[in-house]
C-alpha atoms as a PDB file:
ATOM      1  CA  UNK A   1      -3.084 -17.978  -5.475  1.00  0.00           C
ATOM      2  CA  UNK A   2      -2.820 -21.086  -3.917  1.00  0.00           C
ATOM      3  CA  UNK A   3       0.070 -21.930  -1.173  1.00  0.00           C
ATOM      4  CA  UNK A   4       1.053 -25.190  -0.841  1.00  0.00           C
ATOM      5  CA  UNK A   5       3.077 -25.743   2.371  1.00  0.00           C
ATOM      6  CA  UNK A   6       4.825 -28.897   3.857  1.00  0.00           C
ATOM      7  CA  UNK A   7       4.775 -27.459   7.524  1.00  0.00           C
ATOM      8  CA  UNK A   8       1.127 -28.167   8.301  1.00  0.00           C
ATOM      9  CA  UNK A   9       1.680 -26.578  11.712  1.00  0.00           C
ATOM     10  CA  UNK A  10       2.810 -23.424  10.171  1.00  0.00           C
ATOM     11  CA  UNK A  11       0.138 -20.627  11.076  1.00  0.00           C
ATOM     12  CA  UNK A  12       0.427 -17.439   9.666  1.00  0.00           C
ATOM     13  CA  UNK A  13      -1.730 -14.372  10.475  1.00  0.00           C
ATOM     14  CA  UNK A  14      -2.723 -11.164   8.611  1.00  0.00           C
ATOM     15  CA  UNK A  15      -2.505  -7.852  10.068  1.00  0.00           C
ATOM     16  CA  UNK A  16      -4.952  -6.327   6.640  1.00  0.00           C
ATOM     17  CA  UNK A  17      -5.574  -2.169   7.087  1.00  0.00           C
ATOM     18  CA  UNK A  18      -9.114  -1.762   5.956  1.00  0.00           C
ATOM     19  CA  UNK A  19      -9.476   1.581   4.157  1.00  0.00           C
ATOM     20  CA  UNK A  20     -12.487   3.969   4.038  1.00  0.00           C
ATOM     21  CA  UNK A  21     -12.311   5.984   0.955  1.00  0.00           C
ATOM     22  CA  UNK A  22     -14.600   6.444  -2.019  1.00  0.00           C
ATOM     23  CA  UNK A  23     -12.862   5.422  -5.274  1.00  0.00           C
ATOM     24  CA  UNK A  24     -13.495   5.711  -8.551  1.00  0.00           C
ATOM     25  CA  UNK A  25     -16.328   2.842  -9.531  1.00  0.00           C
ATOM     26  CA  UNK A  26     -13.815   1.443 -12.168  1.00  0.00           C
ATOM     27  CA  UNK A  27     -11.424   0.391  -9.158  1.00  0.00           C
ATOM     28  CA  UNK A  28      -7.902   1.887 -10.393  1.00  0.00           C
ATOM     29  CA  UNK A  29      -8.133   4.797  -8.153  1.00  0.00           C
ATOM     30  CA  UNK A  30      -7.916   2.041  -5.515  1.00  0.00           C
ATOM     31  CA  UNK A  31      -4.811   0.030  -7.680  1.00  0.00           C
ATOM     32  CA  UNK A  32      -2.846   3.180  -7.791  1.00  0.00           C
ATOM     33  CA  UNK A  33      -3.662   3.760  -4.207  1.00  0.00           C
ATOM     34  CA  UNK A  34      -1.985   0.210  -3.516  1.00  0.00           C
ATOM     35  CA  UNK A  35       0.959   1.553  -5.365  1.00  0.00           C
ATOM     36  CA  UNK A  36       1.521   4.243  -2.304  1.00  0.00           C
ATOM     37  CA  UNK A  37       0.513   1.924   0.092  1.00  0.00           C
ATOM     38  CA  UNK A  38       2.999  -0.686  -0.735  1.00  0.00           C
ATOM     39  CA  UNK A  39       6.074   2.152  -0.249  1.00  0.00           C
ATOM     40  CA  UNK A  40       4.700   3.595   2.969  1.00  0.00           C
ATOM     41  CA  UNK A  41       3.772   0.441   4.257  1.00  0.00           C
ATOM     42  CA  UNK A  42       5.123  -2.888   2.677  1.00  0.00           C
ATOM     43  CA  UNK A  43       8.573  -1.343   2.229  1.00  0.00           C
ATOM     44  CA  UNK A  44       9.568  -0.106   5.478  1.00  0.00           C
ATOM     45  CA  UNK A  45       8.066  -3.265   6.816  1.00  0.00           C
ATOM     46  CA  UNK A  46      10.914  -5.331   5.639  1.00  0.00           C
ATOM     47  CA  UNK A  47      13.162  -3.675   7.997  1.00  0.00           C
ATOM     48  CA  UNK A  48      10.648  -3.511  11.336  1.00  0.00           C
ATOM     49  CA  UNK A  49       8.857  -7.337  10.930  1.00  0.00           C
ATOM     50  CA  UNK A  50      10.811  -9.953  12.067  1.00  0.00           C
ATOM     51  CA  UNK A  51       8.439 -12.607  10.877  1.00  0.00           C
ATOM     52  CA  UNK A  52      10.370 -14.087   7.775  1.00  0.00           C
ATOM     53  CA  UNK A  53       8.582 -17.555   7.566  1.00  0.00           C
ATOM     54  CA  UNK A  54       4.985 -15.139   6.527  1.00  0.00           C
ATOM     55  CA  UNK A  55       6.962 -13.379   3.658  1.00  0.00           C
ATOM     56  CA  UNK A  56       7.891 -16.443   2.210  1.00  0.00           C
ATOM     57  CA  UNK A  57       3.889 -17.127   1.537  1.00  0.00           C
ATOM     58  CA  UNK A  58       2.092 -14.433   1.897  1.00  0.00           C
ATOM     59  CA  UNK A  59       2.400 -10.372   1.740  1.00  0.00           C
ATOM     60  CA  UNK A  60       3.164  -9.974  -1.758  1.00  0.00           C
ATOM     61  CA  UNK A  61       3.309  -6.483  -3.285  1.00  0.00           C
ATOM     62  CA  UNK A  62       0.201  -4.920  -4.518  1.00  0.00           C
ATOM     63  CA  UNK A  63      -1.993  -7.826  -2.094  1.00  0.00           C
ATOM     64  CA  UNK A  64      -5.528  -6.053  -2.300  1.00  0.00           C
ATOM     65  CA  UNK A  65      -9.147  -6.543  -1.886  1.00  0.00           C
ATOM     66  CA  UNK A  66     -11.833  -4.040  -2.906  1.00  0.00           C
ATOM     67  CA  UNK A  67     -14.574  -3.855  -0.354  1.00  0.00           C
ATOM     68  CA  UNK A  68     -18.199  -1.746  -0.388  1.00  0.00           C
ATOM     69  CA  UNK A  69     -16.234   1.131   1.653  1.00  0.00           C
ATOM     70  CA  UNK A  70     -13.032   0.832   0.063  1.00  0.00           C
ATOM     71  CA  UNK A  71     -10.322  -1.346   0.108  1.00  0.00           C
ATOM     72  CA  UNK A  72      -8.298  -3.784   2.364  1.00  0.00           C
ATOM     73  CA  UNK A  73      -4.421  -3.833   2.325  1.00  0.00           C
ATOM     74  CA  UNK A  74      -3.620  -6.868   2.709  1.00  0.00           C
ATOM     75  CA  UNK A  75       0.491  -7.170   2.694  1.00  0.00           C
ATOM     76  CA  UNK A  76       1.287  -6.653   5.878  1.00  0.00           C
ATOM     77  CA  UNK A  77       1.718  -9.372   9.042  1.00  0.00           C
ATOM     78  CA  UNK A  78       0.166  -8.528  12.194  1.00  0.00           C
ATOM     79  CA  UNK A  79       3.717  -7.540  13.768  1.00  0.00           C
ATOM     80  CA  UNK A  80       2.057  -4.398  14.236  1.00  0.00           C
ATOM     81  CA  UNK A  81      -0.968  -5.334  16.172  1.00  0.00           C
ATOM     82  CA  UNK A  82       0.854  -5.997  19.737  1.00  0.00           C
ATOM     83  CA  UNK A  83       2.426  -2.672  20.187  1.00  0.00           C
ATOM     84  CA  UNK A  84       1.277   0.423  20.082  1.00  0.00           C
ATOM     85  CA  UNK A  85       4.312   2.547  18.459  1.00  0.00           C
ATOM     86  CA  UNK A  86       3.352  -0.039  15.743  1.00  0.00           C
ATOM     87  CA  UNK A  87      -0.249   0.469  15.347  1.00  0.00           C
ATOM     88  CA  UNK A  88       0.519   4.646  15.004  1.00  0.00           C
ATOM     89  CA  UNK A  89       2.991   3.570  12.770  1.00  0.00           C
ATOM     90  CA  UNK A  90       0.483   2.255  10.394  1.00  0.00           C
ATOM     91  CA  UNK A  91      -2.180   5.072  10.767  1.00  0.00           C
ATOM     92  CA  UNK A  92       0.150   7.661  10.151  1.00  0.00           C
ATOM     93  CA  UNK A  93       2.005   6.078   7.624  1.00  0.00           C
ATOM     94  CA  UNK A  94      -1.215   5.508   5.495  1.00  0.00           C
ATOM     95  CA  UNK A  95      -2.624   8.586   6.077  1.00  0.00           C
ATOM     96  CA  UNK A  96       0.544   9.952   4.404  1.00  0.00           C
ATOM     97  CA  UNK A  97      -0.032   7.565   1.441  1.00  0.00           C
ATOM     98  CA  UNK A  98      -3.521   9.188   1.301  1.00  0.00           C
ATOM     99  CA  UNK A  99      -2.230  12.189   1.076  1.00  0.00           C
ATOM    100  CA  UNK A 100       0.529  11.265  -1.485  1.00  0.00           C
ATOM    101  CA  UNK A 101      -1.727   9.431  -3.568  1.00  0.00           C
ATOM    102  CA  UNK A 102      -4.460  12.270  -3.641  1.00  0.00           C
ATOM    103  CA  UNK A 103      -2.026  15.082  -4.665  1.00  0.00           C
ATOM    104  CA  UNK A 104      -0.094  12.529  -6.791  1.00  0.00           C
ATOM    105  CA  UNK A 105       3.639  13.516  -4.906  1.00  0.00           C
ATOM    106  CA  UNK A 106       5.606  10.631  -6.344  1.00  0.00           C
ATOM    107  CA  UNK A 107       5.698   8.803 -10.274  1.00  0.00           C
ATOM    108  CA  UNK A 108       5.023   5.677  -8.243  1.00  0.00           C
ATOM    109  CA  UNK A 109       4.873   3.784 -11.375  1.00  0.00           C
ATOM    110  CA  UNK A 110       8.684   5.028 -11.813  1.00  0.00           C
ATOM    111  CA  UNK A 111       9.251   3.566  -8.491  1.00  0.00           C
ATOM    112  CA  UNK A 112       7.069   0.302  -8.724  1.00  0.00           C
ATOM    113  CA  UNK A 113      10.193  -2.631  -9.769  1.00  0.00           C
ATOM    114  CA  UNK A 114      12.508  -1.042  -7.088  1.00  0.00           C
ATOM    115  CA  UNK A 115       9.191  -1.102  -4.284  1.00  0.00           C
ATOM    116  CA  UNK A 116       8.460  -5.017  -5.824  1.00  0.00           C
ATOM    117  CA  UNK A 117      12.032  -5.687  -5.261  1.00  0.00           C
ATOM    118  CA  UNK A 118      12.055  -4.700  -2.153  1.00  0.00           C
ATOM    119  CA  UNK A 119       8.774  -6.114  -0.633  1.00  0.00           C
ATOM    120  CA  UNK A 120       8.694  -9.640  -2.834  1.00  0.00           C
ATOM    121  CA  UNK A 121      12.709 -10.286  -2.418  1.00  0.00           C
ATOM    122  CA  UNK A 122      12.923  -8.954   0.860  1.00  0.00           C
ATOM    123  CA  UNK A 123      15.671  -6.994  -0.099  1.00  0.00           C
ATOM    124  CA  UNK A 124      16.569  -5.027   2.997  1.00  0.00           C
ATOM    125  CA  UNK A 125      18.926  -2.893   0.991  1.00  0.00           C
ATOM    126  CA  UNK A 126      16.536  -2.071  -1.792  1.00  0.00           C
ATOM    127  CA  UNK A 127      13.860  -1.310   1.117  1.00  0.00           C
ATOM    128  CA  UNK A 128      16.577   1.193   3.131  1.00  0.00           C
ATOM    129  CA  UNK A 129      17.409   3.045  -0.267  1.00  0.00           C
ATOM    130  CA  UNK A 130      13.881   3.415  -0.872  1.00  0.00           C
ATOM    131  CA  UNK A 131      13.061   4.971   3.025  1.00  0.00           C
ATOM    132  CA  UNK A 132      16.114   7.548   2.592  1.00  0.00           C
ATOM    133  CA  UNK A 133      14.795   8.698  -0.545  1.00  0.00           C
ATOM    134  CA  UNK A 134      11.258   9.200   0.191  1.00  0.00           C
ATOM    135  CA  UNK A 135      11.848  10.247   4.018  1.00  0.00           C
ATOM    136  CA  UNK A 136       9.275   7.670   4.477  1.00  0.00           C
ATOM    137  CA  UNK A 137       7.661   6.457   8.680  1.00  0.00           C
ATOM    138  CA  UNK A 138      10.211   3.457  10.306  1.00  0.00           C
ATOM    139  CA  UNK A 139       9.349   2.920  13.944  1.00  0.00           C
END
């Protein structure tokens, strides 16, 4: 979609996880994988990224592209680049969305307005309620 901004100094900067992963041809094995990405990820990133200007533009749940090995999350900022309790953060936190995903742990569907509530309102609240209940990776 396109972002119009009246700041034409404002930069903003992507920190996209590129995933590896055969999925089905149709591409919903790589929506639903989203799905799990945007609670391990996208919703305990609204409590560690301090960048608020980004989420106001870009980051939205569900952000995606398919690519020929996979897919590309593209939600988060690039908070997560610069340190390196950060960067673990996000390989462990999506191989445990891989893992959920695969052996289908969670109704994520059941969780999805609570998880876009969370990541599109930054709703801090909605985000903590969501990381007690699924035990889910904050750094």
């Amino acid at each position: 979609f396109p972002v119009t901004i009246s700041d034409h100094r404002l930069r903003t900067c992507g920190g996209h996880i590129h995933i590896g992963h055969k999925f089905e041809r149709d591409g919903w094995g790589l929506v639903s994988f989203i799905k799990y990405m945007d609670l391990y990820l996208g919703v305990p990133a609204k409590i560690m990224d301090q960048g608020k200007k980004r989420m106001e533009l870009y980051g939205k749940a569900g952000a995606y592209r398919f690519k020929p090995y996979g897919g590309e999350y593209r939600v988060l900022s690039n908070f997560w680049v610069f340190e390196d309790k950060y960067t673990g953060w996000v390989w462990d936190a999506t191989a445990k969305a891989m893992t959920a995903w695969q052996e289908k742990q969670i109704d994520i569907d059941s969780e999805g307005p609570m998880i876009l509530e969370a990541i599109n309102n930054n709703n801090t609240r909605m985000a903590e309620a969501l990381i007690q209940r699924h035990n889910l990776l904050v750094v």
